[in-house]
Protein backbone atom coordinates (compact mmCIF):
# COMPACT_ATOMS: atom_id res chain seq x y z
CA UNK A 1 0.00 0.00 0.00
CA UNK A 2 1.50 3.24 -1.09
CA UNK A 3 1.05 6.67 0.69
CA UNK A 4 0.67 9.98 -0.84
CA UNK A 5 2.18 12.53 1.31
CA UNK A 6 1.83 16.56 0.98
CA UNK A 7 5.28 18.37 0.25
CA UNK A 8 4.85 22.11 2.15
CA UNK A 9 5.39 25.00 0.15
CA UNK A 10 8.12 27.07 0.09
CA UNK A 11 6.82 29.90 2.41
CA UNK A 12 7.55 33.77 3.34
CA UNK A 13 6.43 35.30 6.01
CA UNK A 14 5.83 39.62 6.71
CA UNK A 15 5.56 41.76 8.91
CA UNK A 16 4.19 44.89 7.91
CA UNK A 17 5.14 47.87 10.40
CA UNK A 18 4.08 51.60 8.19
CA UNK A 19 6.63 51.47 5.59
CA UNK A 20 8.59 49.06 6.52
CA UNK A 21 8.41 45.12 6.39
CA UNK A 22 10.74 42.55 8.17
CA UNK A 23 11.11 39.32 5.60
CA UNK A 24 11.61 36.28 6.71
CA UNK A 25 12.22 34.68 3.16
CA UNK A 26 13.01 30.55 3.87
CA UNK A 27 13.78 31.13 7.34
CA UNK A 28 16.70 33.70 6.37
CA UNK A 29 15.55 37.29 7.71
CA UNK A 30 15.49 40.86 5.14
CA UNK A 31 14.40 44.18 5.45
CA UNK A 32 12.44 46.26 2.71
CA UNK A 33 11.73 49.70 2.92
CA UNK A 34 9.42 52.48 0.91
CA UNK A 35 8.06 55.47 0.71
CA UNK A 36 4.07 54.53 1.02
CA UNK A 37 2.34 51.33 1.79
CA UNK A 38 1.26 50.96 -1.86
CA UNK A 39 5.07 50.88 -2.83
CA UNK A 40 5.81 48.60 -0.34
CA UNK A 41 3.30 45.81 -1.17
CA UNK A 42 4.87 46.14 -4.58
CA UNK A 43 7.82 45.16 -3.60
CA UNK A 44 6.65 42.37 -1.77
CA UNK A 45 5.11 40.72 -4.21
CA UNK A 46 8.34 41.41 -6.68
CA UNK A 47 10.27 39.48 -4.07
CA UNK A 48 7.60 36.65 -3.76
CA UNK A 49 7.35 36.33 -7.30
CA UNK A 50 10.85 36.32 -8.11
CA UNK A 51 11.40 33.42 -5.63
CA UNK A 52 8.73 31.44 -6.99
CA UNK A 53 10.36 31.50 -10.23
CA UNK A 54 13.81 30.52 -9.36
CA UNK A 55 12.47 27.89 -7.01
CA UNK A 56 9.85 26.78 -10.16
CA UNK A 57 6.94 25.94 -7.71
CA UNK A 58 4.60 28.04 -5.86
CA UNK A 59 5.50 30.52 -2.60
CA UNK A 60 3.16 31.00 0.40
CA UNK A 61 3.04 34.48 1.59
CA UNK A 62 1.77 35.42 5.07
CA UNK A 63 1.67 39.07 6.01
CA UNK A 64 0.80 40.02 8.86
CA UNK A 65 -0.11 44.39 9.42
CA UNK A 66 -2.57 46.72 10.88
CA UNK A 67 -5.53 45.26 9.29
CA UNK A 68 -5.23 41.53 9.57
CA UNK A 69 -3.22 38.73 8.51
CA UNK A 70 -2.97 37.49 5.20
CA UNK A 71 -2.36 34.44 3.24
CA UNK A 72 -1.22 34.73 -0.80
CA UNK A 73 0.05 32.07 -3.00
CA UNK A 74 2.78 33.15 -5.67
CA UNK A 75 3.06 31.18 -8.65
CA UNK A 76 6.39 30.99 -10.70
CA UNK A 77 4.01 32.65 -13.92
CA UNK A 78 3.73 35.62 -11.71
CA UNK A 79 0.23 34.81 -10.98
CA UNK A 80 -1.04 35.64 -7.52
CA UNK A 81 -4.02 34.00 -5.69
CA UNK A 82 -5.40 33.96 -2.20
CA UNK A 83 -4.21 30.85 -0.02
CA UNK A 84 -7.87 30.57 1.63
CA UNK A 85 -10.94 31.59 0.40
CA UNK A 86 -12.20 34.81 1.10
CA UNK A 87 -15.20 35.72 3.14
CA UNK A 88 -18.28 36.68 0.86
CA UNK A 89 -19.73 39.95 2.40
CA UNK A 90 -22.81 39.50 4.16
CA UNK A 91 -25.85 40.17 1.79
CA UNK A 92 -29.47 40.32 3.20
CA UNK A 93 -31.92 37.76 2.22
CA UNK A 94 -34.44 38.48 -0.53
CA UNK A 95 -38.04 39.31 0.67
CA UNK A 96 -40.08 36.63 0.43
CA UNK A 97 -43.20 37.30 -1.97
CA UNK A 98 -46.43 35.99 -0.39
CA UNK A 99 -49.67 35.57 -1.74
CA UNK A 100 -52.72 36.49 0.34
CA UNK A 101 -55.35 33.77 -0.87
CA UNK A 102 -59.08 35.23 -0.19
CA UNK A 103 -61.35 33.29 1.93
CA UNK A 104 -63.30 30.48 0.54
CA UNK A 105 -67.06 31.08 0.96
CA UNK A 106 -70.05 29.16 -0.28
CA UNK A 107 -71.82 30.58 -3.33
CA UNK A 108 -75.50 31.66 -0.97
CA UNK A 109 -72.63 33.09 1.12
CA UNK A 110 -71.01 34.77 -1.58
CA UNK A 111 -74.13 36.41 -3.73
CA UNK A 112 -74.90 38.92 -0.87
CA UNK A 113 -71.16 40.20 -0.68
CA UNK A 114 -71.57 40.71 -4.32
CA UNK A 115 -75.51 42.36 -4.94
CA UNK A 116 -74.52 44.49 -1.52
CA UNK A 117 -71.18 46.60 -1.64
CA UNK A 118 -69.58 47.63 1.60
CA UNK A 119 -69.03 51.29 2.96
CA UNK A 120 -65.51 51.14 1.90
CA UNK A 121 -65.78 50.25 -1.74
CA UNK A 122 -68.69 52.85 -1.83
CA UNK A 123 -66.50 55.09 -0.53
CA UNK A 124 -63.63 54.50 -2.81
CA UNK A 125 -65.81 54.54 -5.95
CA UNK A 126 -66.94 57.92 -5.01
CA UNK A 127 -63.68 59.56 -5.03
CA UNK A 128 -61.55 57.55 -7.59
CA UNK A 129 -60.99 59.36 -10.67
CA UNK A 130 -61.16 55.98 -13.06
CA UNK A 131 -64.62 54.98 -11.50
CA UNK A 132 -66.86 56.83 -13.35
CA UNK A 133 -71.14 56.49 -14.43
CA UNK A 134 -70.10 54.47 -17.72
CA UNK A 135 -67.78 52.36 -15.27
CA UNK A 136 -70.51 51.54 -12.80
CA UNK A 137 -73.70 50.53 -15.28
CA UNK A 138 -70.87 48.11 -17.75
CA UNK A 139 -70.35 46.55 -14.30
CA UNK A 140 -74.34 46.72 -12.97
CA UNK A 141 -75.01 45.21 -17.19
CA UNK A 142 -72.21 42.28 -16.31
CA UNK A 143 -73.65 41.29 -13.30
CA UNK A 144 -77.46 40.77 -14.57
CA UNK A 145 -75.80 39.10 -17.43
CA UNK A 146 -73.87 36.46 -15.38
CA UNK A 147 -70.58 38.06 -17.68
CA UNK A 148 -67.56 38.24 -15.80
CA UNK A 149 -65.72 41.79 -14.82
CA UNK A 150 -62.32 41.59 -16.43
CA UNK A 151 -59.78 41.07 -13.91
CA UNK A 152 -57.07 43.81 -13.10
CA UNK A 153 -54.05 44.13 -15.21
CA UNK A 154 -51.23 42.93 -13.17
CA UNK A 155 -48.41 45.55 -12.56
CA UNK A 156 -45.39 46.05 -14.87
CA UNK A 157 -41.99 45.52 -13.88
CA UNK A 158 -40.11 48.52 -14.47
CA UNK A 159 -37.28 48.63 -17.32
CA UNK A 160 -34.75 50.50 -14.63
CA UNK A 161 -33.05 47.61 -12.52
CA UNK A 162 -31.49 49.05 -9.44
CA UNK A 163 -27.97 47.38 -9.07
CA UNK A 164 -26.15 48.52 -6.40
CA UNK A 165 -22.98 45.48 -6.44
CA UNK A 166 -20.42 46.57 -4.00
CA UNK A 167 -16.97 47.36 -5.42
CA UNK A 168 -13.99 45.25 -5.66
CA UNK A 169 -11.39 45.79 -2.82
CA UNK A 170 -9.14 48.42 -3.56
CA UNK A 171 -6.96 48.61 -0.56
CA UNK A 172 -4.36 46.54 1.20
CA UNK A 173 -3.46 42.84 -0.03
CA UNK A 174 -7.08 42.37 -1.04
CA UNK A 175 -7.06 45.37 -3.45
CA UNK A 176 -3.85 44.13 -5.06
CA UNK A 177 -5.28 40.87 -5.83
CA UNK A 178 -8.26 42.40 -7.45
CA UNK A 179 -6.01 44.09 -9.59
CA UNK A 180 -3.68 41.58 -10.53
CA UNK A 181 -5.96 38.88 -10.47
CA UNK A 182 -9.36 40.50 -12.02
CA UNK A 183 -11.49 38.64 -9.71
CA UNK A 184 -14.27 40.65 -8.15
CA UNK A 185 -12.30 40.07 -4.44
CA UNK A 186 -14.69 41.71 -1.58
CA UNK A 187 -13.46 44.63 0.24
CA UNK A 188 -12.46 44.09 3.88
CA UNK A 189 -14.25 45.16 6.84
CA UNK A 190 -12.26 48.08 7.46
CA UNK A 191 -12.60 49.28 3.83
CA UNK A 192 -16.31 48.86 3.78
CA UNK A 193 -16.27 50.84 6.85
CA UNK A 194 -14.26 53.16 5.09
CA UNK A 195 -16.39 53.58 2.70
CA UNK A 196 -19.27 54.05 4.70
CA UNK A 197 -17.95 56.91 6.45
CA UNK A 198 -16.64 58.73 3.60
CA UNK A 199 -20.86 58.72 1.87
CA UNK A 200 -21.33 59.99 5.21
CA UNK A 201 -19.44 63.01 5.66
CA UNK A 202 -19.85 63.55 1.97
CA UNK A 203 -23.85 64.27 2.16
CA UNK A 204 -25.01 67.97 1.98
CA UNK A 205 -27.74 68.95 4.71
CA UNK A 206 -30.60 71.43 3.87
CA UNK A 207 -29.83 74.89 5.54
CA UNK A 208 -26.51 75.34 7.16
CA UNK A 209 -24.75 73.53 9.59
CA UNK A 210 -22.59 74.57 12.47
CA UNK A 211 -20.57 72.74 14.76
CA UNK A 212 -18.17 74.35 17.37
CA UNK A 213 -15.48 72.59 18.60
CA UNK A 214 -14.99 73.19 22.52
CA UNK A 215 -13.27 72.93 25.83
CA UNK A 216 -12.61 75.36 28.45
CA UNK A 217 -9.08 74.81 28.82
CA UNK A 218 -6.17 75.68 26.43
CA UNK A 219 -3.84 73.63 24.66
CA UNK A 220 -5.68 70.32 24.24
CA UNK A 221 -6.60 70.40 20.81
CA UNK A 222 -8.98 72.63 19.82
CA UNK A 223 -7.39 73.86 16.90
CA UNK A 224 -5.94 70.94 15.30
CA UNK A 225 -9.04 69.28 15.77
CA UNK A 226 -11.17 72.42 14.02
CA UNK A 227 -8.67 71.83 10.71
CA UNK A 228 -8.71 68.19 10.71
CA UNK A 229 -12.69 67.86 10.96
CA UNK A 230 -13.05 70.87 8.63
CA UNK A 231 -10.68 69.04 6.11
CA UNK A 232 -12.53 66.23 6.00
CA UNK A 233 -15.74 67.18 5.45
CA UNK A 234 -14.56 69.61 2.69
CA UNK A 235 -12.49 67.25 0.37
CA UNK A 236 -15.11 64.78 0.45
CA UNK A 237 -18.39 66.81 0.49
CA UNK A 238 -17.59 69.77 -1.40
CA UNK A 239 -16.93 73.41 -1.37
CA UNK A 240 -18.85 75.89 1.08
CA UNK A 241 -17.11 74.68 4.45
CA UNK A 242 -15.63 77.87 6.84
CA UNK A 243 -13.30 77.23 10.07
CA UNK A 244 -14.18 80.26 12.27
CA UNK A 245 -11.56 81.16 14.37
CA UNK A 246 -13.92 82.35 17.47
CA UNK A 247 -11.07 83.48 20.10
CA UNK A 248 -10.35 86.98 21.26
CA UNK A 249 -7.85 85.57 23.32
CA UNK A 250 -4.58 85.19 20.71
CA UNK A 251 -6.71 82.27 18.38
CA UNK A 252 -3.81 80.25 16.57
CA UNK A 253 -5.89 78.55 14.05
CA UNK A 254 -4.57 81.70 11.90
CA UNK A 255 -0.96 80.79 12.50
CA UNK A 256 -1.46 76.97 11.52
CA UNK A 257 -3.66 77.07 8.44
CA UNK A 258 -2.45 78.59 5.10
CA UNK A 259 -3.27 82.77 4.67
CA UNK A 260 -4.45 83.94 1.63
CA UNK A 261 -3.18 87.19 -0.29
CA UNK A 262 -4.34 89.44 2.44
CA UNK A 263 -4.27 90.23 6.08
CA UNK A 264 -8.08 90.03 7.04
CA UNK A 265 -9.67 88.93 9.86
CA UNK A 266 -13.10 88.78 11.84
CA UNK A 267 -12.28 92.44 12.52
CA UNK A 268 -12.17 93.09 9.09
CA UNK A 269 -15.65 91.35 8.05
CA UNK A 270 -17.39 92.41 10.63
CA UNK A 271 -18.43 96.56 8.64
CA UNK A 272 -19.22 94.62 5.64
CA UNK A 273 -21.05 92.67 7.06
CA UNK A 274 -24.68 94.58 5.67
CA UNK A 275 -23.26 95.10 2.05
CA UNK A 276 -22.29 91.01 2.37
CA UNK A 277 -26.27 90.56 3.21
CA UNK A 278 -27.46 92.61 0.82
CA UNK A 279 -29.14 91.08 -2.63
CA UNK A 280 -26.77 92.01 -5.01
CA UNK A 281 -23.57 90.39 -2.74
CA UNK A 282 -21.87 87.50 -4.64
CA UNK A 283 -19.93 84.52 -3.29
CA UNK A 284 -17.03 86.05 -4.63
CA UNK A 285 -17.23 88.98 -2.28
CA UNK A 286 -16.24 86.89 0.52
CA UNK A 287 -12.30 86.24 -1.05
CA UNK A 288 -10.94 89.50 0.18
CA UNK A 289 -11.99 88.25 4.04
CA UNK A 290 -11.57 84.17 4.09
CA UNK A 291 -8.32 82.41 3.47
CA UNK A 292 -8.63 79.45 1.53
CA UNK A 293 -6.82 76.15 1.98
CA UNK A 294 -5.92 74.93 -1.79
CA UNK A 295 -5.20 71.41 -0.41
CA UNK A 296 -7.65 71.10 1.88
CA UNK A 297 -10.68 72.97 0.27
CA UNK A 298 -12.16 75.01 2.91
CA UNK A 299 -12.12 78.34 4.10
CA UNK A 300 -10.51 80.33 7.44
CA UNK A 301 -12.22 83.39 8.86
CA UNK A 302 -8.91 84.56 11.16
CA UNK A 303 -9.13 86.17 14.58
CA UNK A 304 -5.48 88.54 15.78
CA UNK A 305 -3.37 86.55 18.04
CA UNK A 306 -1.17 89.65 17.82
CA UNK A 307 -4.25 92.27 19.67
CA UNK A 308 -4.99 92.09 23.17
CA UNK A 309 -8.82 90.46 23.84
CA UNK A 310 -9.48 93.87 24.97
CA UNK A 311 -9.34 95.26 21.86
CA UNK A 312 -11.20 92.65 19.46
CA UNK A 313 -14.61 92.13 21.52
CA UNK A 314 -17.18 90.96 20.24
CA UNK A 315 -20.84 91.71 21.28
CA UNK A 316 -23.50 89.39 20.53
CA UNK A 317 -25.12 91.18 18.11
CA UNK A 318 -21.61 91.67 16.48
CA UNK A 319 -21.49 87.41 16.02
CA UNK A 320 -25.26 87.39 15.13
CA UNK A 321 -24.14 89.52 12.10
CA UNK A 322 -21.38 87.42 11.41
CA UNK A 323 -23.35 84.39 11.66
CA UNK A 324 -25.69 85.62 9.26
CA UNK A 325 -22.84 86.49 6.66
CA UNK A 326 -21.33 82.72 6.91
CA UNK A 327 -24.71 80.93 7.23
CA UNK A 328 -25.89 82.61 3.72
CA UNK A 329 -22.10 81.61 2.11
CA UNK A 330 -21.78 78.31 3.63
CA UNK A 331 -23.36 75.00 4.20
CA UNK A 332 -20.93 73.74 7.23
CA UNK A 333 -19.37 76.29 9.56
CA UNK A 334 -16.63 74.95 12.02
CA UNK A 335 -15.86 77.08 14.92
CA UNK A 336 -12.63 77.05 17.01
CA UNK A 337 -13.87 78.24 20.06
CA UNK A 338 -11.95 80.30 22.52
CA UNK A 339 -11.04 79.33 26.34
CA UNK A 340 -13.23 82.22 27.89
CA UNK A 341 -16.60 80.54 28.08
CA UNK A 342 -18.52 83.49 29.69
CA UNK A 343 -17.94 85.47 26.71
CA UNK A 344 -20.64 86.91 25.08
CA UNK A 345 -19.26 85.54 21.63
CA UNK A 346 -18.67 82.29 23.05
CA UNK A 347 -21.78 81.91 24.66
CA UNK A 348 -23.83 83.01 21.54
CA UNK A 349 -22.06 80.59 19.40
CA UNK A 350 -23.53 77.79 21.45
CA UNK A 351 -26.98 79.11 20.99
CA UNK A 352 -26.10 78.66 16.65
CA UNK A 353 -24.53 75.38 17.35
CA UNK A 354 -26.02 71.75 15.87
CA UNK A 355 -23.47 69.95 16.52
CA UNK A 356 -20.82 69.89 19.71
CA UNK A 357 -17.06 68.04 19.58
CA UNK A 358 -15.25 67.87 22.94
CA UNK A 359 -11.46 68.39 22.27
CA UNK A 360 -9.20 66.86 24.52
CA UNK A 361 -5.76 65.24 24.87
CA UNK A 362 -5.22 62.03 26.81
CA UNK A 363 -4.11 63.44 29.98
CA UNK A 364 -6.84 64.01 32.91
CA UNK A 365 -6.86 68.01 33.57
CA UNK A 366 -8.04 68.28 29.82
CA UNK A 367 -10.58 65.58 29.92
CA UNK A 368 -11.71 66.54 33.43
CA UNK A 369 -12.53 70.00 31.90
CA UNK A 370 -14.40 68.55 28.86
CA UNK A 371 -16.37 66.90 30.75
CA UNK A 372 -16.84 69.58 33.50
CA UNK A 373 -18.45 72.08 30.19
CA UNK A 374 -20.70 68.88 29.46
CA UNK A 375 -22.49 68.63 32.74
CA UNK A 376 -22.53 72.67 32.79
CA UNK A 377 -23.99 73.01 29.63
CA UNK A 378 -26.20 70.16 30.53
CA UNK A 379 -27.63 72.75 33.65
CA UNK A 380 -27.76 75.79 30.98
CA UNK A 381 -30.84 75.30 29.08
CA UNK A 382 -32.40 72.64 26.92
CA UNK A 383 -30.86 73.47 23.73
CA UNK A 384 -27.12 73.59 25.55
CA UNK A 385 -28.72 70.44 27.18
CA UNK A 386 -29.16 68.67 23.93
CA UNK A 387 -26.68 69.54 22.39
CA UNK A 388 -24.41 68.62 25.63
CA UNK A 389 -26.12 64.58 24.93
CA UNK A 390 -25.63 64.71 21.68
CA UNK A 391 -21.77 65.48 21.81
CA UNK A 392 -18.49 64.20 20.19
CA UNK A 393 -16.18 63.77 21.96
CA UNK A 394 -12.41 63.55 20.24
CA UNK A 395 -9.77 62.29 22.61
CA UNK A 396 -6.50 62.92 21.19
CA UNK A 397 -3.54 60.87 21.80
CA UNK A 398 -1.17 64.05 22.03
CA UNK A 399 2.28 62.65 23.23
CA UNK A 400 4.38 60.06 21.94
CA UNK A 401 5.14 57.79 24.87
CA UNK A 402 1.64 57.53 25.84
CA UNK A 403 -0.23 54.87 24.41
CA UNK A 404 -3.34 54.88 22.15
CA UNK A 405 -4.78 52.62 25.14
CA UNK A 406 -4.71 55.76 27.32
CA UNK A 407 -6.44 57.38 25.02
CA UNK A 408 -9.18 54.96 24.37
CA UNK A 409 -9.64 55.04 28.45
CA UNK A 410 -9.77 57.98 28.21
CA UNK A 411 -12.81 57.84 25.77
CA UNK A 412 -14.17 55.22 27.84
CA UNK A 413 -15.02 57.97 31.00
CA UNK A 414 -17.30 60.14 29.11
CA UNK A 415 -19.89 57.33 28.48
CA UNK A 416 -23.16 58.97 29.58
CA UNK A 417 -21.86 62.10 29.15
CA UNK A 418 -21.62 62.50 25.40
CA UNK A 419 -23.01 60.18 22.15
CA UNK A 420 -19.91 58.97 21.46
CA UNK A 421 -16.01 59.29 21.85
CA UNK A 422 -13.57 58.52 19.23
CA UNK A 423 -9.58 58.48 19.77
CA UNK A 424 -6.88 59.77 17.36
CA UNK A 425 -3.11 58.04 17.20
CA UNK A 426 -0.46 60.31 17.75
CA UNK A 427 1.03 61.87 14.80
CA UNK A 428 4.26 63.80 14.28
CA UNK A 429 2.67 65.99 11.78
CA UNK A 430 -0.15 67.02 14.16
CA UNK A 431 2.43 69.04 16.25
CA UNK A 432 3.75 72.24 15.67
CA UNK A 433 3.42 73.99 11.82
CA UNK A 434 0.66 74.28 9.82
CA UNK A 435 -2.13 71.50 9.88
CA UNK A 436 -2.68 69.18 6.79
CA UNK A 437 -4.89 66.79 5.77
CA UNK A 438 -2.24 65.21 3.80
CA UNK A 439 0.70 65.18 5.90
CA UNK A 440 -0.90 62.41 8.59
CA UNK A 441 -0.46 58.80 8.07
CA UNK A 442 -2.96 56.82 6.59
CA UNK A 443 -3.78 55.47 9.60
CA UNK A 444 -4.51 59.07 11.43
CA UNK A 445 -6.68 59.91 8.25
CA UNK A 446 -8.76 57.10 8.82
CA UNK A 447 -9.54 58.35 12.46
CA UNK A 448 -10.18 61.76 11.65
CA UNK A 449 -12.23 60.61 8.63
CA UNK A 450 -14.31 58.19 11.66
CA UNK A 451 -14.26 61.28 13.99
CA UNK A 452 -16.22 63.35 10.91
CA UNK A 453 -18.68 60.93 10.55
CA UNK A 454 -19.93 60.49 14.23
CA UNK A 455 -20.15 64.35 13.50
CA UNK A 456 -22.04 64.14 10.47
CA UNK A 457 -24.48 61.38 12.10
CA UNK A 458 -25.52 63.99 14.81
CA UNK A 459 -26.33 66.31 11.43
């Protein structure tokens, strides 16, 4: 009796760490580097491929990153293929059609239903256009007769089909087989929920929207997280978003976004205000007082960090005309809110808000004082109330020897106090200099991308 045994393949196994990978090709160790992750599984699969080839028999692959683990079979052709089968995406089950038979009566039952019509059907023939005098005697002729009524035609099935197949992967391993391959390979978890989030922050709202970004005390976000949220919902949704830099105490997000070909700020809007209101203002107006971000697609109205609070106050009926002038202009307004929350500018910009995000870093004086505005607004009034419930809170993970685990506990103490809390990895490029979308790693633009759309759900 013979036996047939198995011969393992040849195998390589990754691990993927940003832009880096550590090889361990046959047991014997390399390193690859590149500049993004796309690169890098190129090169991967250059090194896979060109050891299945001078081997001549297939290579297993394992790679292990950030979203998963991975199993790929290179053949010596070049021809890639996944090692397992892939998980179809969950699809919901078809409604069930089912047909509502009519009760069986006998006939001496069945003539007085017929010679006798209810209140309903009385009703209904009254008031439908298609039952009309002609209508009634053909059917009063058929029924002496013994004919019988035609029956109903039965409904057409519209020509327009309604196929909504959910794209190929197009990220990670899974993306690059699709596109080697052909196959229609189903996008991951993480990219579905990718996906999901960018159709939501990229929906436009009817009337304008305004959500101020807040906390008490300084220095724990407030700005970064006004230009990242801003960013987001402007390169995916569209033009007409504004950051509004609401400080008269020295408001940086001036400093860190890009300036325009001008010097204005809110000072500078605010006597225009009534020719920017009037009927024959145009969009266009509004260039000589906003600064707009050419990567990032939205607007900054400025505060001066370099004039004492004293001398840039703002009364509320000075922010009610500035209100007016963005909410006419734009669909989302952003505001950066200032420290001082007794301010009369401050205080008036809750009473516009929709939407609230708590910024805070990881560390307990700055969540402590997020959540001490929460419960105060809570006691305020039942707008402040509401919008105090329906909060976001974004719980930044600000230094780089803390761990995104303090953050998340962070996140973890406002439950009750807020809708939701989301956490953001530390990130070099978040620190110091101006703030853009584009400089974060992937990996930070897929949290600020989930942080805009717990915003945009509260919308």
């Amino acid at each position: 009796m013979s036996i047939t045994t198995t011969v393992p393949l040849p195998d390589v196994r990754a691990v993927v760490t940003d832009t880096t990978v550590e090889l361990s090709v046959l047991g014997n160790p390399e390193t690859i580097t590149a500049s993004t992750s796309a690169e890098l599984r190129t090169k991967i699969m250059s090194r896979v491929v060109k050891l299945a080839s001078g081997l001549g028999t297939d290579v297993r692959l394992e790679v292990h990153d950030h979203a998963g683990q991975w199993h790929l079979v290179a053949s010596p052709d070049g021809h890639l293929r996944e090692d397992e089968p892939l998980p179809l995406t969950e699809e919901e089950p078809a409604p069930v059609a089912q047909k509502i038979e009519s009760p069986s009566l006998p006939a001496e039952q069945l003539s007085p239903h017929l010679s006798e019509p209810t209140a309903a059907a009385a009703a209904t023939a009254a008031v439908s256009p298609l039952h009309d005098a002609s209508t009634a005697e053909a059917s009063e002729t058929a029924e002496v007769s013994g004919e019988e009524l035609p029956t109903r035609k039965a409904a057409r099935a519209s020509f327009i089909i309604d196929e909504r197949r959910e794209p190929a992967a197009t990220n990670g391993w899974r993306g690059l087989l699709a596109r080697t391959t052909g196959l229609q390979v189903p996008a991951s978890v993480l990219e579905r929920e990718r996906r999901r989030h960018v159709q939501t922050v990229s929906q436009h709202w009817p009337g304008p929207r305004k959500i101020s970004v807040v906390n008490g005390k300084g220095g724990v976000g407030k700005t970064l997280t006004t230009a990242m949220l801003t960013a987001v919902f402007a390169r995916h949704g569209g033009a007409g978003v504004l950051a509004w830099d609401n400080n008269d105490t020295r408001g940086t997000l001036g400093w860190r976004t890009e300036k325009g070909p001008h010097d204005a700020t809110v000072q500078d809007l605010l006597p225009d205000t009534v020719k920017l209101l009037s009927p024959s203002a145009q969009i266009s107006d509004l260039a000589r007082f906003v600064h707009h971000q050419t990567s990032d697609k939205y607007d900054v109205l400025r505060s001066n960090p370099e004039l004492l609070a004293t001398k840039q106050r703002i009364t509320q009926d000075d922010f009610d005309a500035l209100h007016e002038v963005a909410a006419k202009y734009f669909r989302l307004v952003f505001f950066d809110s200032g420290n001082d929350e007794s301010a009369p500018r401050w205080l008036r910009m809750i009473d516009h808000t929709d939407q609230l995000v708590v910024a805070t870093t990881a560390l307990g004086e700055s969540a402590e004082s997020g959540a001490l505005l929460l419960e105060a607004l809570s006691e305020r009034d039942e707008h402040s109330a509401a919008l105090a419930r329906n909060a976001v809170v974004v719980v930044l993970q600000s230094e780089r020897n803390s761990t995104l685990s303090d953050a998340k506990r962070v996140a973890g103490g406002f439950t009750g106090l807020a809708r939701i809390a989301v956490t953001i990895p530390f990130d070099r490029a978040l620190h110091g200099g101006a703030l853009r979308y584009d400089a974060v790693r992937p990996a930070t633009r897929a949290a600020w991308l989930s942080a805009g759309a717990a915003v945009a759900d509260g919308l």
